[in-house]
C-alpha atoms as a PDB file:
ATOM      1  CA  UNK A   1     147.732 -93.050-152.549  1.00  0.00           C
ATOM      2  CA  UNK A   2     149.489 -90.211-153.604  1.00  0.00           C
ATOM      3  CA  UNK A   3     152.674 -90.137-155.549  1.00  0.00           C
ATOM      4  CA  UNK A   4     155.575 -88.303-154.473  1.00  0.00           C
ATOM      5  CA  UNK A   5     156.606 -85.159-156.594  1.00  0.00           C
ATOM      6  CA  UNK A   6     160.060 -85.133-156.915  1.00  0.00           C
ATOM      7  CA  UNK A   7     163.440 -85.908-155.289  1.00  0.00           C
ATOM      8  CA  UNK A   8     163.730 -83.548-153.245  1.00  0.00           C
ATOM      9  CA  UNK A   9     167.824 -85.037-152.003  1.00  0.00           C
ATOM     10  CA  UNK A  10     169.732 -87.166-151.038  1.00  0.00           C
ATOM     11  CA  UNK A  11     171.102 -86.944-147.466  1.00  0.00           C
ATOM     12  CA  UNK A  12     174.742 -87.975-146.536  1.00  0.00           C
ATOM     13  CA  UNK A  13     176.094 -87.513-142.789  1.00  0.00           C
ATOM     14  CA  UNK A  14     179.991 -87.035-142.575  1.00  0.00           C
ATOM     15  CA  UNK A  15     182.847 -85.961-140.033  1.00  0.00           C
ATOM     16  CA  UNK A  16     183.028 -82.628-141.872  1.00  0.00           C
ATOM     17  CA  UNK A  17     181.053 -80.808-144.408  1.00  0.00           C
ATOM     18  CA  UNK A  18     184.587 -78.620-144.961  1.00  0.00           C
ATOM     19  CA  UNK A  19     186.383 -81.900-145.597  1.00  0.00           C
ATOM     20  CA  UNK A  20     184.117 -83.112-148.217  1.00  0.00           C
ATOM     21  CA  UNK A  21     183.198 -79.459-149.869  1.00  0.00           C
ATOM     22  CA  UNK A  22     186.281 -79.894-152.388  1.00  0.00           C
ATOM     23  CA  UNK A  23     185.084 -83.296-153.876  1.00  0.00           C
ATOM     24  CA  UNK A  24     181.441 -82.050-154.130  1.00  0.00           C
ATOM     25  CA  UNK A  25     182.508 -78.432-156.080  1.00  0.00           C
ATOM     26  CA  UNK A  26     186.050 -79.424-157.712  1.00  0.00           C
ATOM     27  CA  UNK A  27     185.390 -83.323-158.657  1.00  0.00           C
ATOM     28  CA  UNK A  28     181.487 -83.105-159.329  1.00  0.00           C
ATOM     29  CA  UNK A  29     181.029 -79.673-159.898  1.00  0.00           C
ATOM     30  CA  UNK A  30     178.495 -79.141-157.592  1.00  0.00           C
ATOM     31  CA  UNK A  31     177.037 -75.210-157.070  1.00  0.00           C
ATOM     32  CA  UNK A  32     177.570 -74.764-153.271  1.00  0.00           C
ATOM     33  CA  UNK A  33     174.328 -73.215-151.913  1.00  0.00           C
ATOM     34  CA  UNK A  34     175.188 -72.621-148.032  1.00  0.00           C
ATOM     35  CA  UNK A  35     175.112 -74.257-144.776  1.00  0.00           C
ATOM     36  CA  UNK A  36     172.297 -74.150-141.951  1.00  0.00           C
ATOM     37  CA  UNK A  37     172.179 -75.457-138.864  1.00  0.00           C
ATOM     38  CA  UNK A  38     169.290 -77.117-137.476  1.00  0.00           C
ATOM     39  CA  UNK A  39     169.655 -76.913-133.724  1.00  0.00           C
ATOM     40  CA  UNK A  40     167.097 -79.258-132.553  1.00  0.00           C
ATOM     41  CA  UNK A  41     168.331 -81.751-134.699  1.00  0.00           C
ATOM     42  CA  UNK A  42     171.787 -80.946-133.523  1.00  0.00           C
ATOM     43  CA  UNK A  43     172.897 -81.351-137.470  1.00  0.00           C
ATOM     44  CA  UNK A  44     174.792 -78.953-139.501  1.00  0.00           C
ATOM     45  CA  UNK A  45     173.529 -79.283-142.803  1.00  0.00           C
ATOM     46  CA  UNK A  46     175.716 -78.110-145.921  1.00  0.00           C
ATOM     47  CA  UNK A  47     173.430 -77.771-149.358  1.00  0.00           C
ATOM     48  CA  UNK A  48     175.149 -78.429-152.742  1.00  0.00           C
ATOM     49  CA  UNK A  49     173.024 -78.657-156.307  1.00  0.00           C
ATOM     50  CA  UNK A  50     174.136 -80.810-159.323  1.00  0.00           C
ATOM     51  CA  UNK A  51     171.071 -79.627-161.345  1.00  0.00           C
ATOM     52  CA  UNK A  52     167.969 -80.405-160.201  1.00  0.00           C
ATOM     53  CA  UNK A  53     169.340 -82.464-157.836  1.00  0.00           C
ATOM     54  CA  UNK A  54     170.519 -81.289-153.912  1.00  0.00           C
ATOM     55  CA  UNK A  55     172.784 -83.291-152.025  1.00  0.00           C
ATOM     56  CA  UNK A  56     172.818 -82.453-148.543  1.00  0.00           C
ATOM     57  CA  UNK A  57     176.136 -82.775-146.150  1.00  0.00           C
ATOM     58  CA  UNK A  58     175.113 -83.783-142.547  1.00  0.00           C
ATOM     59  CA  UNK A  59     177.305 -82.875-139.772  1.00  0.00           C
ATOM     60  CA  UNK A  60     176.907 -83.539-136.432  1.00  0.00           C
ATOM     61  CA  UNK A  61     177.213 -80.488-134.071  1.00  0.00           C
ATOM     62  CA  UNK A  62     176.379 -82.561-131.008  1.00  0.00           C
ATOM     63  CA  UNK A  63     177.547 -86.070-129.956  1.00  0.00           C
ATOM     64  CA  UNK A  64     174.236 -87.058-129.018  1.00  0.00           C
ATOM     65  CA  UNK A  65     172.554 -86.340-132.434  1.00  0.00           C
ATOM     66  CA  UNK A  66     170.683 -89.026-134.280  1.00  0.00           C
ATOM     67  CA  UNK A  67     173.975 -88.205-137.362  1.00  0.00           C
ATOM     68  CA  UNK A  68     176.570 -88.559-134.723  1.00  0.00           C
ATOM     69  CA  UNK A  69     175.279 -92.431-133.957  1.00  0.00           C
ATOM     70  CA  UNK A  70     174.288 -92.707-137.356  1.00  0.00           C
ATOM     71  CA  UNK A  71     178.839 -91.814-138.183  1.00  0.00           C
ATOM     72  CA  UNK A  72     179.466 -94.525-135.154  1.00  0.00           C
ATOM     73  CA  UNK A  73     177.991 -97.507-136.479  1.00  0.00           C
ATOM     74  CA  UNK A  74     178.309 -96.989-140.007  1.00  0.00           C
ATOM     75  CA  UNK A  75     180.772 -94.497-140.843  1.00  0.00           C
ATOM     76  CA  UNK A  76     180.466 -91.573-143.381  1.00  0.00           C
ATOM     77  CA  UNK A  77     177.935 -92.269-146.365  1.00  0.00           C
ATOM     78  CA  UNK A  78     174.394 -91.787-147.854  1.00  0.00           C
ATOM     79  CA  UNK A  79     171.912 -91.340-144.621  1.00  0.00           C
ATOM     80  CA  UNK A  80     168.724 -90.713-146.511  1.00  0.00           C
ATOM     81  CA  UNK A  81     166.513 -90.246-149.537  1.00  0.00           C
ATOM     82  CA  UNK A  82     164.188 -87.511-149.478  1.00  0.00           C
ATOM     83  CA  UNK A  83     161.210 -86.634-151.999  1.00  0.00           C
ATOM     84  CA  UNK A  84     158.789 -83.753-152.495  1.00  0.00           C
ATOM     85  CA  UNK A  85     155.434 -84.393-151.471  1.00  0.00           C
ATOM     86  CA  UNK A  86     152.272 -82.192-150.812  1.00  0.00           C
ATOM     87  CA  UNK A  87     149.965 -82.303-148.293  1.00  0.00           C
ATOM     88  CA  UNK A  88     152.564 -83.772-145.479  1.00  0.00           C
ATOM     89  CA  UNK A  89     149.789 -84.945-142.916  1.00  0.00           C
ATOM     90  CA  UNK A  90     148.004 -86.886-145.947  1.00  0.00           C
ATOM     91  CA  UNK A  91     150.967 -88.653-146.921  1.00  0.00           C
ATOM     92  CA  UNK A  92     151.947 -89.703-143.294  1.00  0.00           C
ATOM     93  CA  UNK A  93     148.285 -90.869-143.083  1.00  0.00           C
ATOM     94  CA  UNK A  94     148.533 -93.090-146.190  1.00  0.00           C
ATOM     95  CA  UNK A  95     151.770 -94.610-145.330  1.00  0.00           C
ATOM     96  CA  UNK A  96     150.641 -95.402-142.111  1.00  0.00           C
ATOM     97  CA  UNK A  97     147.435 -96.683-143.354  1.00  0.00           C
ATOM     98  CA  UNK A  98     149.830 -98.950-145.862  1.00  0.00           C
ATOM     99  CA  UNK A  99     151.488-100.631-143.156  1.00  0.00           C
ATOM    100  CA  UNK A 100     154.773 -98.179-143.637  1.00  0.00           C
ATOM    101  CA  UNK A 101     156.611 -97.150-139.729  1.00  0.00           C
ATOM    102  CA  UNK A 102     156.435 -94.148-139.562  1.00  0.00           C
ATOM    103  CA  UNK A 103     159.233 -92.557-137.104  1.00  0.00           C
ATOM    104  CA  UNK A 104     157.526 -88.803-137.408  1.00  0.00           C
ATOM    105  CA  UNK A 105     154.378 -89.311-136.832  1.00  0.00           C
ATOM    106  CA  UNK A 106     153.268 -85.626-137.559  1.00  0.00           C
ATOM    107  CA  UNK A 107     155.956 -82.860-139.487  1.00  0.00           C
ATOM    108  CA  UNK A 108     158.367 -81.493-137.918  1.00  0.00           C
ATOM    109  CA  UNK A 109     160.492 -78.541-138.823  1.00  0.00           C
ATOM    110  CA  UNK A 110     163.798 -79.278-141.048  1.00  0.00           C
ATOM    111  CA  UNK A 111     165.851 -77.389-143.465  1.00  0.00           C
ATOM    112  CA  UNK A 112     164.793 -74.845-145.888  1.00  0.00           C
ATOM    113  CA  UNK A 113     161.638 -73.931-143.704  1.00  0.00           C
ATOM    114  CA  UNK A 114     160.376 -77.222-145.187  1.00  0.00           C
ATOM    115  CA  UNK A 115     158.339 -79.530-142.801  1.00  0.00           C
ATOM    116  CA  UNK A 116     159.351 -83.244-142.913  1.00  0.00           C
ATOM    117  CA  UNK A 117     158.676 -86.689-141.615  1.00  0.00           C
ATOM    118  CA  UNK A 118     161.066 -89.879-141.966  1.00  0.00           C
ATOM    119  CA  UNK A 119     159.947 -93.599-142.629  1.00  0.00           C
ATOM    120  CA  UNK A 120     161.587 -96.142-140.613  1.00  0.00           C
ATOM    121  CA  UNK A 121     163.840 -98.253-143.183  1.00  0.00           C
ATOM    122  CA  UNK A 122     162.853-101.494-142.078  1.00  0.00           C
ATOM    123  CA  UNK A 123     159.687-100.849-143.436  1.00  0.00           C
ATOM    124  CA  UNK A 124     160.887 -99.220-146.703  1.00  0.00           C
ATOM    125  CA  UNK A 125     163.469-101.675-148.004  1.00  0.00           C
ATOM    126  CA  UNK A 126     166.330-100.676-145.820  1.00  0.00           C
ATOM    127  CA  UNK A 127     166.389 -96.973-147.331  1.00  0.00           C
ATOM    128  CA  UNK A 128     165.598 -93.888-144.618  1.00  0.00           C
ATOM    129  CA  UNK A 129     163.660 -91.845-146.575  1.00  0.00           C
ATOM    130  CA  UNK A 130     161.950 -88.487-145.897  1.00  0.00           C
ATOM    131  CA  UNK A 131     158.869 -86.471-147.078  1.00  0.00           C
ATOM    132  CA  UNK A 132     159.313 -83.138-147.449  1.00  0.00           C
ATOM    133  CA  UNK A 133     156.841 -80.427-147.573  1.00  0.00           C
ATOM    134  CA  UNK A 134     158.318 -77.139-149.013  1.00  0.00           C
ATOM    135  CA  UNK A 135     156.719 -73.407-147.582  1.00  0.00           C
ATOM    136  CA  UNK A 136     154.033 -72.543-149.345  1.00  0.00           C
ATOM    137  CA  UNK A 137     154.527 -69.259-151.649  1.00  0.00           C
ATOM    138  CA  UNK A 138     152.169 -66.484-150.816  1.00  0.00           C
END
């Protein structure tokens, strides 16, 4: 199987990304990169980077997104764990063939122009965690 590149970030779903923006760039000193909003994943997503590491701010921009019910039942707080990976299709393959639950069973389209696929939790010790495929560079 292969490894995972890198972190890619670490996903946290709040009420409001304006709310939280003053902890992330005054207390942590995070370099605010910009905000996008993924329509059909009804998510506002606000990007900071501490280093090489991005945290991303999920908002809801619909009550019927998967963040909304995710802010329901448990509140503001880390959502997911996402890492680099090449070859997205492979890596869904292996998982699968490991016995991980896949919940995207082929990419889909995320932030960044990246593609990306989630694993179910419950089958990777209670953490969501995404693959991410970044555009390729011409």
């Amino acid at each position: 199987m292969a490894p995972v590149k890198a972190l890619n970030h670490i996903g946290i779903a709040v009420k409001s990304i304006d709310d939280h923006r003053p902890y992330y760039e005054e207390t942590l000193g995070a370099e605010f990169e910009g905000i996008e909003v993924v329509a059909d994943q009804k998510v506002r997503v606000g990007f900071f980077r501490i280093g090489d590491v991005r945290f991303e701010l999920l908002e809801p921009t619909d009550p019927t997104s998967t963040i909304a019910g995710f802010l329901d039942k448990r509140g503001e707080g880390m959502h997911h764990v996402a890492f680099t990976v090449d070859r997205i299709e492979d890596r869904i393959a292996e998982w699968k063939a490991a016995g991980l639950r896949m919940i995207d069973e082929s990419p889909r389209a995320g932030a960044h122009h990246m593609r990306i696929a989630f694993a179910h939790p419950k089958s990777t010790h209670g953490v969501l965690t995404e693959l991410c495929e970044p555009p390729s560079n011409p």
